[in-house]
Protein backbone atom coordinates (compact mmCIF):
# COMPACT_ATOMS: atom_id res chain seq x y z
CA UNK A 1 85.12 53.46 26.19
CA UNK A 2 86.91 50.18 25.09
CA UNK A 3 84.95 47.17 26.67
CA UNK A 4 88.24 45.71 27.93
CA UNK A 5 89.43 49.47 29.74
CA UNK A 6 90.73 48.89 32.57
CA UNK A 7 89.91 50.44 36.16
CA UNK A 8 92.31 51.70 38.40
CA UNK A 9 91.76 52.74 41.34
CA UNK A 10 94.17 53.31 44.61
CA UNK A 11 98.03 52.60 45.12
CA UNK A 12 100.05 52.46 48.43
CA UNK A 13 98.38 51.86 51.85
CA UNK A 14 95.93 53.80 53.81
CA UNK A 15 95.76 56.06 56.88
CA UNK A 16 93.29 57.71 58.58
CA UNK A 17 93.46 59.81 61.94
CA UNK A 18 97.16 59.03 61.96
CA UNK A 19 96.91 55.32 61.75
CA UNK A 20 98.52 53.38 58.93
CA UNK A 21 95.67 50.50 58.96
CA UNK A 22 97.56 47.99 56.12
CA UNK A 23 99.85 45.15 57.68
CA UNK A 24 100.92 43.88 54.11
CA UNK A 25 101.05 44.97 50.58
CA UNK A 26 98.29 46.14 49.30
CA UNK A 27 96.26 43.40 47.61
CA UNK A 28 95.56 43.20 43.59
CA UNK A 29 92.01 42.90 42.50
CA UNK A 30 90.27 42.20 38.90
CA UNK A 31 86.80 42.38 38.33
CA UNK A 32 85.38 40.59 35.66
CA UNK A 33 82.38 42.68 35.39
CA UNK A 34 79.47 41.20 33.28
CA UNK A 35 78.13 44.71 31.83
CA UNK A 36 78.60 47.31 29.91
CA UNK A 37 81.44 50.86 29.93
CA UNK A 38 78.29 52.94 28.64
CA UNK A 39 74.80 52.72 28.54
CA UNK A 40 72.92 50.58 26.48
CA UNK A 41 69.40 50.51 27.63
CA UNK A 42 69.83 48.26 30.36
CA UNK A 43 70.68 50.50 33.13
CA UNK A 44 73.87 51.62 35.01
CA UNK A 45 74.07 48.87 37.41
CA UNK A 46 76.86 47.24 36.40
CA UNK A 47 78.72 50.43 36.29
CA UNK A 48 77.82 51.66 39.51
CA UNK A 49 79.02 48.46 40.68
CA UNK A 50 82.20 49.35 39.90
CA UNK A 51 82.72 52.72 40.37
CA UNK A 52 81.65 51.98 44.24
CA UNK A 53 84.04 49.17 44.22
CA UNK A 54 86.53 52.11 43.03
CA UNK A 55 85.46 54.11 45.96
CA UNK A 56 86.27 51.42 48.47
CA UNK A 57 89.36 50.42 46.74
CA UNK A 58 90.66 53.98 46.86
CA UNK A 59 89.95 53.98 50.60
CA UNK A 60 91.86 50.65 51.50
CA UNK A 61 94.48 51.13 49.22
CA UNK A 62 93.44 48.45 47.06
CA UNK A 63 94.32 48.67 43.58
CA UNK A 64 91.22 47.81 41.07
CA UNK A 65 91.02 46.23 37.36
CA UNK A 66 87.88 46.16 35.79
CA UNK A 67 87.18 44.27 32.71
CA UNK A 68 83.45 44.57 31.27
CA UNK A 69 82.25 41.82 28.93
CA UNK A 70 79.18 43.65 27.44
CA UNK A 71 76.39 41.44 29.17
CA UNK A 72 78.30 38.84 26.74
CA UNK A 73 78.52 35.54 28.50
CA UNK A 74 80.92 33.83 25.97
CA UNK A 75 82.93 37.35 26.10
CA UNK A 76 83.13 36.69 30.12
CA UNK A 77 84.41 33.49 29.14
CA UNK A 78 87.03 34.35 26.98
CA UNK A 79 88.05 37.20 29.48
CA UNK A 80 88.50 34.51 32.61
CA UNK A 81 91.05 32.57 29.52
CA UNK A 82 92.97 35.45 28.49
CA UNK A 83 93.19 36.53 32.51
CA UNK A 84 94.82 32.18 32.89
CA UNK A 85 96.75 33.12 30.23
CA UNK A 86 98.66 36.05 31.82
CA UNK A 87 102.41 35.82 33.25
CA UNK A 88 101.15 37.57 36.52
CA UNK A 89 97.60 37.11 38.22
CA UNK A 90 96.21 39.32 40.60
CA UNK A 91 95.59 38.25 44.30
CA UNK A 92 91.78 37.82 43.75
CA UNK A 93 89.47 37.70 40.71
CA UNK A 94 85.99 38.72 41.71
CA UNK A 95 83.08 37.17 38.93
CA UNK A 96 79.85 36.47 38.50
CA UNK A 97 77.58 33.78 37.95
CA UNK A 98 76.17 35.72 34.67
CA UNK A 99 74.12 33.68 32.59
CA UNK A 100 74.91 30.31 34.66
CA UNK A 101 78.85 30.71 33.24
CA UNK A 102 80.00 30.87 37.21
CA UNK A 103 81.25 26.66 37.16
CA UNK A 104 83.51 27.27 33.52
CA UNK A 105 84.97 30.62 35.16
CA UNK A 106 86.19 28.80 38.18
CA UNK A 107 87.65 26.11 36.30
CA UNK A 108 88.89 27.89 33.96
CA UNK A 109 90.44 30.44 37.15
CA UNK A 110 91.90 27.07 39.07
CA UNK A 111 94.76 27.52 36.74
CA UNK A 112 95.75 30.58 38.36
CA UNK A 113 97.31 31.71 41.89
CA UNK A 114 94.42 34.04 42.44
CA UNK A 115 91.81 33.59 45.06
CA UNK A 116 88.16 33.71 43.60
CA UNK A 117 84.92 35.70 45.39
CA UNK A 118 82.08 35.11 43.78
CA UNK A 119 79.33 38.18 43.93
CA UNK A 120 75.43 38.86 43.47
CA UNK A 121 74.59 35.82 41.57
CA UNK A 122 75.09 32.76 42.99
CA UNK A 123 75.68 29.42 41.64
CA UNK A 124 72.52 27.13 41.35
CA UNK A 125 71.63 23.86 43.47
CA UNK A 126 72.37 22.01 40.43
CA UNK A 127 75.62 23.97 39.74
CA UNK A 128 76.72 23.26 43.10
CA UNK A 129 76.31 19.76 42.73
CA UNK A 130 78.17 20.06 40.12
CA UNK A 131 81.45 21.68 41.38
CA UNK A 132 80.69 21.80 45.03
CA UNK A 133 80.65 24.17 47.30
CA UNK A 134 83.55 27.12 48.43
CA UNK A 135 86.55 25.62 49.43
CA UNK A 136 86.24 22.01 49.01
CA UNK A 137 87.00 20.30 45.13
CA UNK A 138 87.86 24.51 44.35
CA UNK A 139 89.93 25.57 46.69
CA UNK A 140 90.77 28.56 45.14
CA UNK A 141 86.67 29.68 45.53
CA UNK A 142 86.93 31.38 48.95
CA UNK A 143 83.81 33.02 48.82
CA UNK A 144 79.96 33.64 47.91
CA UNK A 145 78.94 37.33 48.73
CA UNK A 146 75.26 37.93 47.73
CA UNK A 147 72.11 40.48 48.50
CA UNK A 148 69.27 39.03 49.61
CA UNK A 149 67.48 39.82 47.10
CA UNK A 150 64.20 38.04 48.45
CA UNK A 151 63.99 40.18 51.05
CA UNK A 152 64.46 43.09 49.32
CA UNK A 153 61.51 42.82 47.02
CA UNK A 154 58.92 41.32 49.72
CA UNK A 155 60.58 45.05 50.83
CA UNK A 156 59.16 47.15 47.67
CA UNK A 157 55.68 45.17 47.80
CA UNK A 158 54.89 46.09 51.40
CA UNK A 159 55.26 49.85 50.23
CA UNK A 160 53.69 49.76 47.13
CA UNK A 161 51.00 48.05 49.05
CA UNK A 162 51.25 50.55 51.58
CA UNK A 163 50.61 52.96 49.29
CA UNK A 164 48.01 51.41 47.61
CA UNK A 165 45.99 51.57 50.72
CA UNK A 166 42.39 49.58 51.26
CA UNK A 167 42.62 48.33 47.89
CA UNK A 168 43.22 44.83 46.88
CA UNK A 169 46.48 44.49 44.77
CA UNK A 170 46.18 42.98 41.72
CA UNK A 171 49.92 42.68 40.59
CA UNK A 172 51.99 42.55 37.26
CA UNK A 173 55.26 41.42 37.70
CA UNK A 174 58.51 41.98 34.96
CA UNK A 175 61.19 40.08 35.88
CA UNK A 176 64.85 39.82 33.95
CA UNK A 177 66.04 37.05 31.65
CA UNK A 178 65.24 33.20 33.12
CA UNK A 179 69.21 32.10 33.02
CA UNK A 180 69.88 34.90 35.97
CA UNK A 181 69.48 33.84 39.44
CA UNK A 182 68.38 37.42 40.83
CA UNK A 183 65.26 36.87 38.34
CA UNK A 184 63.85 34.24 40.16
CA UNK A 185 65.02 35.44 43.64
CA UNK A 186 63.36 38.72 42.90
CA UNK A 187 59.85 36.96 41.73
CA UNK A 188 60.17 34.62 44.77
CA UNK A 189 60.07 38.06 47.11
CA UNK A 190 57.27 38.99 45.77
CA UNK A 191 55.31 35.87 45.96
CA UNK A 192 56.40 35.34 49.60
CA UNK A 193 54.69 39.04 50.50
CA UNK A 194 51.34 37.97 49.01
CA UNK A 195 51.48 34.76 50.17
CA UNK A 196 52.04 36.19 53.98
CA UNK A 197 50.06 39.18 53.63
CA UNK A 198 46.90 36.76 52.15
CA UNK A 199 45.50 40.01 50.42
CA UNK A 200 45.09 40.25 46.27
CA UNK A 201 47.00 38.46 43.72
CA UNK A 202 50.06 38.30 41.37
CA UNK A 203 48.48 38.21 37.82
CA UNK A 204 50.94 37.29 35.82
CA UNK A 205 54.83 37.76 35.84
CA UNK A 206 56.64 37.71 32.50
CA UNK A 207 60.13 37.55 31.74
CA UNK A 208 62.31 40.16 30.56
CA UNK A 209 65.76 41.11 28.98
CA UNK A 210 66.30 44.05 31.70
CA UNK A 211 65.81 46.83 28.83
CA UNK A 212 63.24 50.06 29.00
CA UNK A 213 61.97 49.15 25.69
CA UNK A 214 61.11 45.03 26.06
CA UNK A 215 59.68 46.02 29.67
CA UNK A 216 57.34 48.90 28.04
CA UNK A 217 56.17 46.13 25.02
CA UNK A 218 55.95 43.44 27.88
CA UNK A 219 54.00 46.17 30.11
CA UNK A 220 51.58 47.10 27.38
CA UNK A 221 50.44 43.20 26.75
CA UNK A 222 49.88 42.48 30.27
CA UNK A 223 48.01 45.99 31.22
CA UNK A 224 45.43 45.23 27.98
CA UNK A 225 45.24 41.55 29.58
CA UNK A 226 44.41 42.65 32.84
CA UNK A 227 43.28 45.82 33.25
CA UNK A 228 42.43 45.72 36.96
CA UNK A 229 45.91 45.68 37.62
CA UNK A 230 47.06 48.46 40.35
CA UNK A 231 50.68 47.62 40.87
CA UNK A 232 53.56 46.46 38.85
CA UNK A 233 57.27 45.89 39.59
CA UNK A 234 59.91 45.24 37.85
CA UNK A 235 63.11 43.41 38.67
CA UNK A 236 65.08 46.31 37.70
CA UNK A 237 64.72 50.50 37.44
CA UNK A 238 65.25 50.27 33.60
CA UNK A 239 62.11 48.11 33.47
CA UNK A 240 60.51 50.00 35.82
CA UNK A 241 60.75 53.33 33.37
CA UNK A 242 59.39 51.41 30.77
CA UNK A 243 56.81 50.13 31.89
CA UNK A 244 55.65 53.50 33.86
CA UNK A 245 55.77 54.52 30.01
CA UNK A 246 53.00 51.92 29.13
CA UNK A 247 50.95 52.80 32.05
CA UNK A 248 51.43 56.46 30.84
CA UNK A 249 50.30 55.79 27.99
CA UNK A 250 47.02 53.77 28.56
CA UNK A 251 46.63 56.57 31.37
CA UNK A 252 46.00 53.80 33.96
CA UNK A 253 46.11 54.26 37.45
CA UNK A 254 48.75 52.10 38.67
CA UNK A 255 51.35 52.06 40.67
CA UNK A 256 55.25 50.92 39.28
CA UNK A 257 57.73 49.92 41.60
CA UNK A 258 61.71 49.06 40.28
CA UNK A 259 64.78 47.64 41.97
CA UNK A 260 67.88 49.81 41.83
CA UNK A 261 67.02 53.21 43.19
CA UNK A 262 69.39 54.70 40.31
CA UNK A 263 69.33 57.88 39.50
CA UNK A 264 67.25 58.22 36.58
CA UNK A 265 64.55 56.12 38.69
CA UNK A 266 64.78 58.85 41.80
CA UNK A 267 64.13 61.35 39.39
CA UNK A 268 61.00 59.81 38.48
CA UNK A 269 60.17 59.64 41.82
CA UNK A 270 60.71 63.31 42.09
CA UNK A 271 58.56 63.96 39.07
CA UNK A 272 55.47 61.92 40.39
CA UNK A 273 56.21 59.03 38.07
CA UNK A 274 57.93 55.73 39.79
CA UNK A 275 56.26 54.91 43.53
CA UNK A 276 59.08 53.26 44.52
CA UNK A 277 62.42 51.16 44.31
CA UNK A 278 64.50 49.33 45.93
CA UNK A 279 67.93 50.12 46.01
CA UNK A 280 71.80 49.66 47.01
CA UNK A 281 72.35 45.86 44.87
CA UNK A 282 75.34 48.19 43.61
CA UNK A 283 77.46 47.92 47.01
CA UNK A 284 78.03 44.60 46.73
CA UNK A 285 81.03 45.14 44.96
CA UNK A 286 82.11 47.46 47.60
CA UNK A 287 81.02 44.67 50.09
CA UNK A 288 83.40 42.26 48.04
CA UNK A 289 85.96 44.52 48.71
CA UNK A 290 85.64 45.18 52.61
CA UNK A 291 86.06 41.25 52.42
CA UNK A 292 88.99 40.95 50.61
CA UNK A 293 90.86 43.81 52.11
CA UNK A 294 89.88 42.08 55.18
CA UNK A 295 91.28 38.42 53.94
CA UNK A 296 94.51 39.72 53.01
CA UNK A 297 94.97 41.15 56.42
CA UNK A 298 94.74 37.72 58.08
CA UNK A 299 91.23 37.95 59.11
CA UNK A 300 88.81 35.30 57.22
CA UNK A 301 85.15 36.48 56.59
CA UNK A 302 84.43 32.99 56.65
CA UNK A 303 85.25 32.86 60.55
CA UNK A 304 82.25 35.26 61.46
CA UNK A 305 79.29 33.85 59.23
CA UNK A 306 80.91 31.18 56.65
CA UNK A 307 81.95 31.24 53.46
CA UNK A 308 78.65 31.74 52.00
CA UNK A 309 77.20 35.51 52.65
CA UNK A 310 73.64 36.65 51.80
CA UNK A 311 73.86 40.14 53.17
CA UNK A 312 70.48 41.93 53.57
CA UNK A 313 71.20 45.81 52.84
CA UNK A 314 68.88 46.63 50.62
CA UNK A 315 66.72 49.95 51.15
CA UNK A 316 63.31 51.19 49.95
CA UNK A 317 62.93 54.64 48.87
CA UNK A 318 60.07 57.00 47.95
CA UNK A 319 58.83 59.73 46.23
CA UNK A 320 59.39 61.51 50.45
CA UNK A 321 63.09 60.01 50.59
CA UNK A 322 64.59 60.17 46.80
CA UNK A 323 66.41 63.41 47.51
CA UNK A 324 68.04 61.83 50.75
CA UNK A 325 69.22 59.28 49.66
CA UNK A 326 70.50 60.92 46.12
CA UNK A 327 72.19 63.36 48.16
CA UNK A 328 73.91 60.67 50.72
CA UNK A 329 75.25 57.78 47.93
CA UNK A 330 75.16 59.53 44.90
CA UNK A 331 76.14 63.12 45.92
CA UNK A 332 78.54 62.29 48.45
CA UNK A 333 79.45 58.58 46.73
CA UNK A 334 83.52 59.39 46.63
CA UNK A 335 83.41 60.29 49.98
CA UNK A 336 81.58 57.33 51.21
CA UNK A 337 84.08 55.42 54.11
CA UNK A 338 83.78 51.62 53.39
CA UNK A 339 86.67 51.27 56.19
CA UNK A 340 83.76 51.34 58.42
CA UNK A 341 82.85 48.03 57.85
CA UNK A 342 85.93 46.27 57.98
CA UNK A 343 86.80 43.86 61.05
CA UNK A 344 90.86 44.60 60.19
CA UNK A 345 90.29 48.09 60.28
CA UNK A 346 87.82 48.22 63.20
CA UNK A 347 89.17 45.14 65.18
CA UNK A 348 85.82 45.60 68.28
CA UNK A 349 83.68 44.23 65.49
CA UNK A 350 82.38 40.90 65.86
CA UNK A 351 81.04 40.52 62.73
CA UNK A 352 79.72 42.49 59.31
CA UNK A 353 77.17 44.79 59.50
CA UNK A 354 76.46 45.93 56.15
CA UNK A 355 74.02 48.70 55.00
CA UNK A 356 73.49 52.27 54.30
CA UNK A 357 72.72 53.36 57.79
CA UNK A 358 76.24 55.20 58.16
CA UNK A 359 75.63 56.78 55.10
CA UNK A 360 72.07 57.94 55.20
CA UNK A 361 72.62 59.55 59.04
CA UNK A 362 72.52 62.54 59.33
CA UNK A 363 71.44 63.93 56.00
């Protein structure tokens, strides 16, 4: 698939049980995604991202453009250009503070008529002392929407504690690249959880590129260097695999935890392999969209929590719950209703509630 493919996803408006939910044209959106059309070793991520953002568009009537820049920063770059450049400009242009490039993208977007969310990495304090903040110098930046990803690895240490049982942890931690604000966020989680928990202790946590095969190299150092180590996580399901392939391999008994819950990590699980993940970071873009859809209809996120959202949806899964949740979000993911969530479409609710609950009831 060409890197600059486009996406396209819905046309026309909506209706469900009779009701015709749009009040105005259907809004334009183009996602300048910062991964990659196929697999690379890095996990699907990126992907998934958009194919749920598909789903949601579909479902509002949305209609979806999806440029990938190939984890390529300076590509990114050149994309938000070329997108200035055009004679028409969608409504909104969603990005992503990928490798700190967030400030040049929005200047480089203020030339435009589109409106500008921001999603899953945020800009830096230094960043934002450098441009500001939503809606003030950049008024074209409506809006921050990001997971919490703190909480959602403090999350994955409680059970891989919990499964650990009376034993101490003694942790090894592989986090992504240092220029990526989940990185740190993910790291801090996990820090928090021993701090407040005042058992065992993070070893060492090393940096990563996000890949199987840096993780299982990075894996293999740390396990010879500490070799009481019972746990390690890994900022992301593609380091998870590999480093479950250097514990493998030294035949240790430890347990490896990821963030993603993708599907190549739940079948681990199902095999005996991974312990755990964390999972969902992948709706965000469907998130971004319930927003948007939501914008264009008159009704500001912005009015019911600011223009600044850390939204807490993440969910832990097992080796007892990979099935259930395969079967809800990846199974069932074209089905999925993101209309559920949206305040335009559902005018009773006072604010956003986002997670998986609708999704995983009842499976």
């Amino acid at each position: 698939m060409d890197r600059r493919t486009a996406l396209l996803a819905g046309a026309g408006l909506w209706t469900a049980a009779g009701r015709v939910a749009a009040q105005r044209p259907p809004p334009r959106v183009l996602f300048l995604n910062p991964g990659e059309p196929v697999e690379r070793g890095k996990g699907p991520h990126w992907r998934m991202a958009a194919r749920f953002m598909a789903v949601a568009a579909k479902a509002f009537g949305m209609q979806l453009e999806v440029l990938y820049a190939e984890r390529d920063h300076l590509l990114m770059l050149r994309q938000a250009e070329e997108v200035a450049q055009r004679g028409e400009w969608p409504d909104y242009i969603v990005i992503v503070n990928e490798k700190l490039a967030g400030p040049q993208m929005l200047k480089t977007l203020a030339r435009t008529s589109a409106k500008v969310l921001m999603i899953h990495n945020d800009l830096t304090p230094e960043q934002r002392r450098e441009v500001g903040h939503e809606r003030e110098q950049m008024r074209h930046w409506i809006g921050t929407a990001t997971t919490d990803e703190a909480a959602a690895e403090y999350r994955l240490m409680a059970e891989l504690v919990r499964q650990l049982g009376d034993k101490d942890p003694r942790v090894i931690g592989i986090t992504g690249d240092r220029a990526t604000p989940v990185s740190l966020e993910r790291a801090q989680g996990v820090s928090e959880f021993m701090t407040r928990s005042g058992r065992g202790q993070v070893l060492q946590t090393a940096f990563s590129d996000w890949s199987v095969t840096d993780a299982e190299s990075k894996a293999h150092l740390l396990l010879s260097r500490y070799p009481e180590a019972n746990i390690v996580w890994a900022a992301n399901d593609s380091m998870a695999l590999g480093a479950l392939r250097a514990v493998k391999a030294r035949n240790a008994k430890v347990l490896v935890g990821g963030s993603g819950a993708w599907p190549d990590a739940l079948a681990s699980m199902a095999e005996g392999g991974l312990a755990a993940s964390v999972g969902s970071h992948f709706l965000i873009g469907a998130w971004a969209m319930v927003l948007l859809y939501d914008y264009h209809q008159g009704l500001d996120f912005a009015a019911v929590g600011g223009p600044t959202l850390k939204i807490d949806h993440m969910h832990v899964v097992n080796r007892d719950g990979a099935a259930r949740f395969d079967q809800a979000v990846y199974q069932r993911q074209d089905s999925m209703d993101f209309t559920t969530f949206s305040r335009a479409m559902h005018p009773k609710l006072a604010r956003y509630d986002f997670n998986l609950a609708p999704f995983l009831r009842d499976r």
